[in-house]
Protein backbone atom coordinates (compact mmCIF):
# COMPACT_ATOMS: atom_id res chain seq x y z
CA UNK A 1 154.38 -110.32 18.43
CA UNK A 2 153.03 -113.25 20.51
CA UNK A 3 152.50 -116.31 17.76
CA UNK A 4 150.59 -118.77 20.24
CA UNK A 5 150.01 -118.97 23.77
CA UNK A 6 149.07 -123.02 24.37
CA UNK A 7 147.89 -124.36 27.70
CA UNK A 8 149.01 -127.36 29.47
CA UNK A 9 145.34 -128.71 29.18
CA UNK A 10 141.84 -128.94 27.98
CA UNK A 11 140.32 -127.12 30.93
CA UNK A 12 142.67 -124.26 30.34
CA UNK A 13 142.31 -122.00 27.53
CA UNK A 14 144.46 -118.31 27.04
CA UNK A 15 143.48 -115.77 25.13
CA UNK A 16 146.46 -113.23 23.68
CA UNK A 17 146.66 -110.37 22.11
CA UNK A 18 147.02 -111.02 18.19
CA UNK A 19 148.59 -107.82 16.88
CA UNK A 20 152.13 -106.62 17.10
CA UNK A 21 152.70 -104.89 20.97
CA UNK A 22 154.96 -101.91 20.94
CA UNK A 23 158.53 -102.06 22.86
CA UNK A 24 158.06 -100.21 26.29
CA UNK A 25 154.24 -101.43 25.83
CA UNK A 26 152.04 -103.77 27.45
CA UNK A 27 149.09 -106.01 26.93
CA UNK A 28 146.90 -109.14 28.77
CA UNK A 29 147.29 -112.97 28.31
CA UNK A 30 143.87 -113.94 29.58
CA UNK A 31 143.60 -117.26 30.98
CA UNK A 32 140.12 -119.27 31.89
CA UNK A 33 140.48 -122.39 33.79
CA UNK A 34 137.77 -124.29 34.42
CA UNK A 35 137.83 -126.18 37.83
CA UNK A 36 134.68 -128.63 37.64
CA UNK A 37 135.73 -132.26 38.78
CA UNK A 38 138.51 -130.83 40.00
CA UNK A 39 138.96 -129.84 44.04
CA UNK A 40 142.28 -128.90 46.17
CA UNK A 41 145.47 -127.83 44.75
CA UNK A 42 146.16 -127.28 40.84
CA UNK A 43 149.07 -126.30 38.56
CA UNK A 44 148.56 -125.12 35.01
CA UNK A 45 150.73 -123.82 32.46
CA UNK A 46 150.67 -121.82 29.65
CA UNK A 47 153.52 -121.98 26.90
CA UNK A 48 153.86 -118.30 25.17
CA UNK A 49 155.53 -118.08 22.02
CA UNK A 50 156.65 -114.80 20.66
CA UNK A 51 159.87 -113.11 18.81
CA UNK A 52 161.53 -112.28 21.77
CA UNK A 53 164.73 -114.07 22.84
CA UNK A 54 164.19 -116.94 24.42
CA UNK A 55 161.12 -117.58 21.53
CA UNK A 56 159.12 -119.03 24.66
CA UNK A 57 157.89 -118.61 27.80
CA UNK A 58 156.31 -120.87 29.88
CA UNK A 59 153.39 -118.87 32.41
CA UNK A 60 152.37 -121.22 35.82
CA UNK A 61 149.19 -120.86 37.37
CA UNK A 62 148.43 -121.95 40.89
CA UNK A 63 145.51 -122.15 43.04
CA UNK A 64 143.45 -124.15 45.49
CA UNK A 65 139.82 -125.22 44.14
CA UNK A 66 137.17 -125.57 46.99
CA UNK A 67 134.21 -127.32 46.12
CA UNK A 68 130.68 -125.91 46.98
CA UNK A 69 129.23 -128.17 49.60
């Protein structure tokens, strides 16, 4: 059962699942980021919280943002 999934940021925002996921099962963290005023390389995290052992989990997300010309 994921609790909370928090991003590093405002401009980052994660969407999780909010009922219980199966063992063996699997399911999407969904994570928008949104790049205005930004440009080259960024680094985001999100911080998941769930009742697994270790309680959290910290997601990075990495990419290069190109600005339209």
């Amino acid at each position: 059962l994921i609790s909370s999934a928090v991003a590093s940021c405002g401009c980052t925002v994660a969407n999780w699942p909010r009922g219980p996921i199966a063992a063996g099962e699997s399911s999407k963290i969904e994570v928008e980021f949104d790049s205005k005023k930004k440009s080259g390389e960024v680094t985001k995290t999100v911080t998941v919280t769930s009742n697994t052992i270790p309680p959290k989990q910290v997601l990075t997300i990495r990419g290069t943002v190109i600005p339209k010309n």
